[in-house]
Protein backbone atom coordinates (compact mmCIF):
# COMPACT_ATOMS: atom_id res chain seq x y z
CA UNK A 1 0.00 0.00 0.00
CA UNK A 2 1.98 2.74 1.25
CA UNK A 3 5.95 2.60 -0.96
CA UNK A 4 9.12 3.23 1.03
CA UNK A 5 10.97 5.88 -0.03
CA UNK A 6 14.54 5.97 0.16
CA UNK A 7 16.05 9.10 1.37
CA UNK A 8 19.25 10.20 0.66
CA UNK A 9 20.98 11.12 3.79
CA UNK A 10 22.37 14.17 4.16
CA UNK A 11 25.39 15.39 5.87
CA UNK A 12 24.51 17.30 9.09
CA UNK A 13 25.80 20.33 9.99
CA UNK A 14 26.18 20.46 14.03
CA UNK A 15 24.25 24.17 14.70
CA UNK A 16 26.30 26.60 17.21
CA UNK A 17 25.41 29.70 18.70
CA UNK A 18 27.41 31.34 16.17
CA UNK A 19 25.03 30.42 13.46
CA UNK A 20 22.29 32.75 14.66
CA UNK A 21 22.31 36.60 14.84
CA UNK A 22 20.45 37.04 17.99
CA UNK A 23 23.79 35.49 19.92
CA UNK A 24 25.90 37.70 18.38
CA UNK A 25 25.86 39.53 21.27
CA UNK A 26 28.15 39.83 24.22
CA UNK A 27 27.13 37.75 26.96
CA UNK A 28 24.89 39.35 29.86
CA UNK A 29 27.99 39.96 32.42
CA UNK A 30 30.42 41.42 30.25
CA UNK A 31 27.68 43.73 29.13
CA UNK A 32 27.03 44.73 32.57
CA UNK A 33 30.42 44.78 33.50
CA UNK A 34 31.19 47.29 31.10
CA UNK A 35 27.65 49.73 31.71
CA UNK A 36 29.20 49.89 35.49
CA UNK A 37 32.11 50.48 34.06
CA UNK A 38 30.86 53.90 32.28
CA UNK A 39 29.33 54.75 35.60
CA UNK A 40 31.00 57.54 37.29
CA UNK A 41 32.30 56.78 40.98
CA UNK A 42 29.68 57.08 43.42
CA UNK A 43 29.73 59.76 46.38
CA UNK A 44 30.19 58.27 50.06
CA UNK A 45 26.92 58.98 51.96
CA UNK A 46 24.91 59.53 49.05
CA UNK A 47 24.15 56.45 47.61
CA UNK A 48 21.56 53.84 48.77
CA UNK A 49 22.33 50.56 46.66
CA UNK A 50 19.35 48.83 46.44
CA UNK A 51 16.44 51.33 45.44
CA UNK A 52 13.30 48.20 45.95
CA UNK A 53 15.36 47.77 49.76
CA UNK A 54 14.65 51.39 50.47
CA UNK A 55 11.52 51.84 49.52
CA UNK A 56 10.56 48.83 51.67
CA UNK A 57 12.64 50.35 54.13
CA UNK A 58 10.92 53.65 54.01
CA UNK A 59 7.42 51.87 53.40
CA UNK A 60 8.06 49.98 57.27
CA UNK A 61 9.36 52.90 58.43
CA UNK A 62 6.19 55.22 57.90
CA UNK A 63 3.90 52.53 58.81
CA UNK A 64 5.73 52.11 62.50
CA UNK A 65 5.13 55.94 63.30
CA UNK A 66 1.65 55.80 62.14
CA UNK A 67 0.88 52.63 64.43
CA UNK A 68 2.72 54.23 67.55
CA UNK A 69 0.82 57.51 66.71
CA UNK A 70 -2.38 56.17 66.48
CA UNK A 71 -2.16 54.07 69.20
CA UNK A 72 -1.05 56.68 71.33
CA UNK A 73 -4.47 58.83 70.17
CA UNK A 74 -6.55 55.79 71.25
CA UNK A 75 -4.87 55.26 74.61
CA UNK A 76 -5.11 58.97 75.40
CA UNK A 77 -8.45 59.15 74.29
CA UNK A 78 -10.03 56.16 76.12
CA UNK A 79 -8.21 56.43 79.43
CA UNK A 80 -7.61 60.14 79.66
């Protein structure tokens, strides 16, 4: 019914990262390496590294006072 074909077999070329444009770029580190590297030197005291960090930092922070505050309020007012 069905007629086996015989393919020819084909010499295989192994593929490598080379053979396609989107890795023609530097890897990830070197590129990074080389954006810090552009930076200029940062001032002592005037830098906070992590920006996500502070904001959580910050975020905690604010929401301290405000519990301390209000809890204050409420104890003053009730037993005052």
């Amino acid at each position: 019914m069905y007629k086996l074909l015989a393919y020819k077999q084909l010499p295989c070329k192994r593929l490598a990262m080379e053979d396609f444009p989107v890795f023609h770029r530097k890897p990830l580190e070197e590129r990074i390496a080389e954006r810090q590297a552009k930076l200029p030197p940062l001032k002592e005291g005037k830098h906070f590294e992590h920006g996500p960090a502070k904001f959580v930092f910050v975020s905690l922070l604010t929401i301290v006072v405000l519990v301390h505050v209000v809890g204050l309020a409420v104890v003053m007012h009730f037993y005052s």
